[in-house]
C-alpha atoms as a PDB file:
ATOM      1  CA  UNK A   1     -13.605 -45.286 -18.324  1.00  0.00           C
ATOM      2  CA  UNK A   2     -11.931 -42.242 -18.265  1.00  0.00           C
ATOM      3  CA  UNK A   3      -8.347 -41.235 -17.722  1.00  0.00           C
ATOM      4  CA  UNK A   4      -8.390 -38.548 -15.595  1.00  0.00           C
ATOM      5  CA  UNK A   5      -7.414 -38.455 -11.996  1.00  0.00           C
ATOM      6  CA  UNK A   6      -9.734 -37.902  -8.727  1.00  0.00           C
ATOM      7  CA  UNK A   7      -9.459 -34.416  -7.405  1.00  0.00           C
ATOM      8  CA  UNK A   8      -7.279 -34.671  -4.265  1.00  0.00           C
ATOM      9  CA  UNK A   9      -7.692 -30.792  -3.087  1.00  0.00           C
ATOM     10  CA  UNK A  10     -11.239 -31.791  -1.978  1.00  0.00           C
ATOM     11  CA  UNK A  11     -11.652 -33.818   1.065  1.00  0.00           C
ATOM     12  CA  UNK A  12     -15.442 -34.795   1.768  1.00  0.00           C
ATOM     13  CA  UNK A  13     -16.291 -32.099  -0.277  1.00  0.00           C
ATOM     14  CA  UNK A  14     -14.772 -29.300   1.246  1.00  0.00           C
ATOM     15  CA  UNK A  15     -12.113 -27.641  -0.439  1.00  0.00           C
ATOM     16  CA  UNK A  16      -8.460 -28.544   0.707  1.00  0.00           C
ATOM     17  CA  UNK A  17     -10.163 -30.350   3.764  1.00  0.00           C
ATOM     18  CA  UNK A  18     -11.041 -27.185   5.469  1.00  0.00           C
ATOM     19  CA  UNK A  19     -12.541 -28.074   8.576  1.00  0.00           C
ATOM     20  CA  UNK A  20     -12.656 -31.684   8.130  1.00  0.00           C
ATOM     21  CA  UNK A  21      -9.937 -31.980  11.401  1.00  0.00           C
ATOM     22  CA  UNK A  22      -8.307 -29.274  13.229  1.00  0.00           C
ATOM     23  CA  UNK A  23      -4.827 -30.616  11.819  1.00  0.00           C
ATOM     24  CA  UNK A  24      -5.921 -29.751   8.281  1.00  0.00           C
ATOM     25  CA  UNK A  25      -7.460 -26.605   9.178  1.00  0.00           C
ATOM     26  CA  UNK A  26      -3.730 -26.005  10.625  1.00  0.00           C
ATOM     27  CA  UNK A  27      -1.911 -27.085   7.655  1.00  0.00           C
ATOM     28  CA  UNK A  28      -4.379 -24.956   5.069  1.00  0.00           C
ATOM     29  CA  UNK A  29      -3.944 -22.416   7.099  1.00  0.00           C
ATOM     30  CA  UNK A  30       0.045 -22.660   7.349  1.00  0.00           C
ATOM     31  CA  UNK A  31      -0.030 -23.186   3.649  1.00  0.00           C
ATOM     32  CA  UNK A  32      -2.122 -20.769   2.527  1.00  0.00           C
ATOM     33  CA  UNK A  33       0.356 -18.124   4.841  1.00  0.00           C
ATOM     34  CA  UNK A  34       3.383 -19.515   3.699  1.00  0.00           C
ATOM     35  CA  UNK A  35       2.176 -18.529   0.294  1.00  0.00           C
ATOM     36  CA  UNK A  36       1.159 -15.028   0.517  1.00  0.00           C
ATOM     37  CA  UNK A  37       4.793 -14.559   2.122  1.00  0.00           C
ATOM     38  CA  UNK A  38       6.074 -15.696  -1.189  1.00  0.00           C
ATOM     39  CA  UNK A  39       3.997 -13.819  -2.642  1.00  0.00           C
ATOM     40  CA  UNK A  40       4.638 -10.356  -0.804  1.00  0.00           C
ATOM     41  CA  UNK A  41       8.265 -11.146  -0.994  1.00  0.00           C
ATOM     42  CA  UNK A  42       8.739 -12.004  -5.056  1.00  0.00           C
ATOM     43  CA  UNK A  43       7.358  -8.738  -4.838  1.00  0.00           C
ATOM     44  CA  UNK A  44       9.365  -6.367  -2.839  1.00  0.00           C
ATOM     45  CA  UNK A  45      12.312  -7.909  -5.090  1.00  0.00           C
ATOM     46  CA  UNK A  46      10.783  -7.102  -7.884  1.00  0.00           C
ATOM     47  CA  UNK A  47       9.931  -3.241  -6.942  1.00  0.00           C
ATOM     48  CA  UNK A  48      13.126  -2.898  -5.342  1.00  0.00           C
ATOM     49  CA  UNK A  49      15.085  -4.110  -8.050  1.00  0.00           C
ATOM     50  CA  UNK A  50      12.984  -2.077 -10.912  1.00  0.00           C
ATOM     51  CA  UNK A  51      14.186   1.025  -8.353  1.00  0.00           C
ATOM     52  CA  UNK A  52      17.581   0.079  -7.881  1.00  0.00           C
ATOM     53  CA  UNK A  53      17.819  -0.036 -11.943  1.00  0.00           C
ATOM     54  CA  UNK A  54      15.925   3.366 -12.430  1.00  0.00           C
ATOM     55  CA  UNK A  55      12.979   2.501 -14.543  1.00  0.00           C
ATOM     56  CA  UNK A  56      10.631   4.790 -12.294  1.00  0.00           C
ATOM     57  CA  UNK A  57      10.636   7.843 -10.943  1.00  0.00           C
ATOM     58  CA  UNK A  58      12.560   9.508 -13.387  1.00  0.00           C
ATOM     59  CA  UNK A  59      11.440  13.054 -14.062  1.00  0.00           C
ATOM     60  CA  UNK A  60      10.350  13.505 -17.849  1.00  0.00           C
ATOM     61  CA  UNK A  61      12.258  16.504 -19.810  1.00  0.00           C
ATOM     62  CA  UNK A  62       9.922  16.409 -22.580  1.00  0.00           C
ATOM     63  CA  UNK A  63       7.126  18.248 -20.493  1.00  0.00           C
ATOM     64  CA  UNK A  64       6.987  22.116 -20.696  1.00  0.00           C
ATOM     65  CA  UNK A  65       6.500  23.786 -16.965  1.00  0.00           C
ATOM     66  CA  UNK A  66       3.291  25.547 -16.776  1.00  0.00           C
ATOM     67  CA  UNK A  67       5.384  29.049 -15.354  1.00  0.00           C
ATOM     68  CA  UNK A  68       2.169  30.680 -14.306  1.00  0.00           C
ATOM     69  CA  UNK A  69       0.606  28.061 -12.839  1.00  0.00           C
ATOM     70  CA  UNK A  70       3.974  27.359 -11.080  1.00  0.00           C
ATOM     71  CA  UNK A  71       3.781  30.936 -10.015  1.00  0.00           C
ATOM     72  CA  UNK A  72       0.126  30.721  -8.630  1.00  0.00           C
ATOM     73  CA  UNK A  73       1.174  27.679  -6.357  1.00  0.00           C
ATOM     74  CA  UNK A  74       3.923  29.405  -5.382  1.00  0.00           C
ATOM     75  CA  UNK A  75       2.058  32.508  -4.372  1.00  0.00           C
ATOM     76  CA  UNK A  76      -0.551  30.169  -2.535  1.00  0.00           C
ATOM     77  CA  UNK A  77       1.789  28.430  -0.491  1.00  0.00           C
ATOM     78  CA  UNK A  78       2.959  31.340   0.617  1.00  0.00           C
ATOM     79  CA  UNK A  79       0.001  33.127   1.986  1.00  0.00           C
ATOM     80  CA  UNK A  80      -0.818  30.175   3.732  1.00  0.00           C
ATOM     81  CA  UNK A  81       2.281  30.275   5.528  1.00  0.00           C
ATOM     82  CA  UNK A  82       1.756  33.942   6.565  1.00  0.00           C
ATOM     83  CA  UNK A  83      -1.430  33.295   7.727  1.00  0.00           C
ATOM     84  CA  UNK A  84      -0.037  30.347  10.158  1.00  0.00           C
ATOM     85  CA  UNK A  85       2.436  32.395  11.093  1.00  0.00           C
ATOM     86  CA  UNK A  86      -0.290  35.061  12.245  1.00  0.00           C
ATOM     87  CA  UNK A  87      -1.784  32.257  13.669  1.00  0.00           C
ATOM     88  CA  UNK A  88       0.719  31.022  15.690  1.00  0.00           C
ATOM     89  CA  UNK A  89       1.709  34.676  16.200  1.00  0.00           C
ATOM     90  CA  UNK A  90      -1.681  36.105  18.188  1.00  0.00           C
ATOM     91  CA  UNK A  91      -2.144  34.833  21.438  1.00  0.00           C
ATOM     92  CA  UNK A  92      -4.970  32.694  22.106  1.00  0.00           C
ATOM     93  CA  UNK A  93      -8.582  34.229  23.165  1.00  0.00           C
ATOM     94  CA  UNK A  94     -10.132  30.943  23.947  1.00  0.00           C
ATOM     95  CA  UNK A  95     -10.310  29.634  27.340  1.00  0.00           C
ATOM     96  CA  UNK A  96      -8.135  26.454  28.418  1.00  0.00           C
ATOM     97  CA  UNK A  97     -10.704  23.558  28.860  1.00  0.00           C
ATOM     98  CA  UNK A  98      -8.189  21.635  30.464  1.00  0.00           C
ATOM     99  CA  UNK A  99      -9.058  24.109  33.812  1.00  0.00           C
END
């Protein structure tokens, strides 16, 4: 004799009763939603709160800037906007193929 208890989250051998009745499947399935809300919710609060308090995001002093590779960015960016301003500058050679 043993004193453990009878599993009660299988029904007829299907776990939680799934698809023993189409009430159960309803309830599982109700359940099993309710809980990932909880879920998703517990943790919103929790990034929102860690946020709120400042314990990410915050920009570490300690790091030297690389200047020249700052520089070389820089200097990327900005021929990339001249050349979409050339772009958007020359008229278009291509015919419309809406016509």
């Amino acid at each position: 004799m043993t004193n453990l208890a009878k599993n009660t989250y299988k029904n007829h051998g299907r776990l939680l009763g799934w698809g023993s009745s189409p009430e159960a499947d309803w309830k599982v399935m109700f359940s099993l939603f309710l809980i990932l809300v909880l879920i998703a919710g517990v943790l919103s609060a929790e990034v929102f709160y860690s946020l709120k308090d400042g314990e990410s995001g915050e920009f570490d002093n300690s790091m030297p800037v690389d200047l020249d590779l700052l520089r070389k960015t820089a200097l990327y960016y900005d021929k990339k906007v001249s050349e979409f301003k050339t772009l958007q500058n020359t008229a278009e050679t291509a015919p419309d193929p809406s016509i």
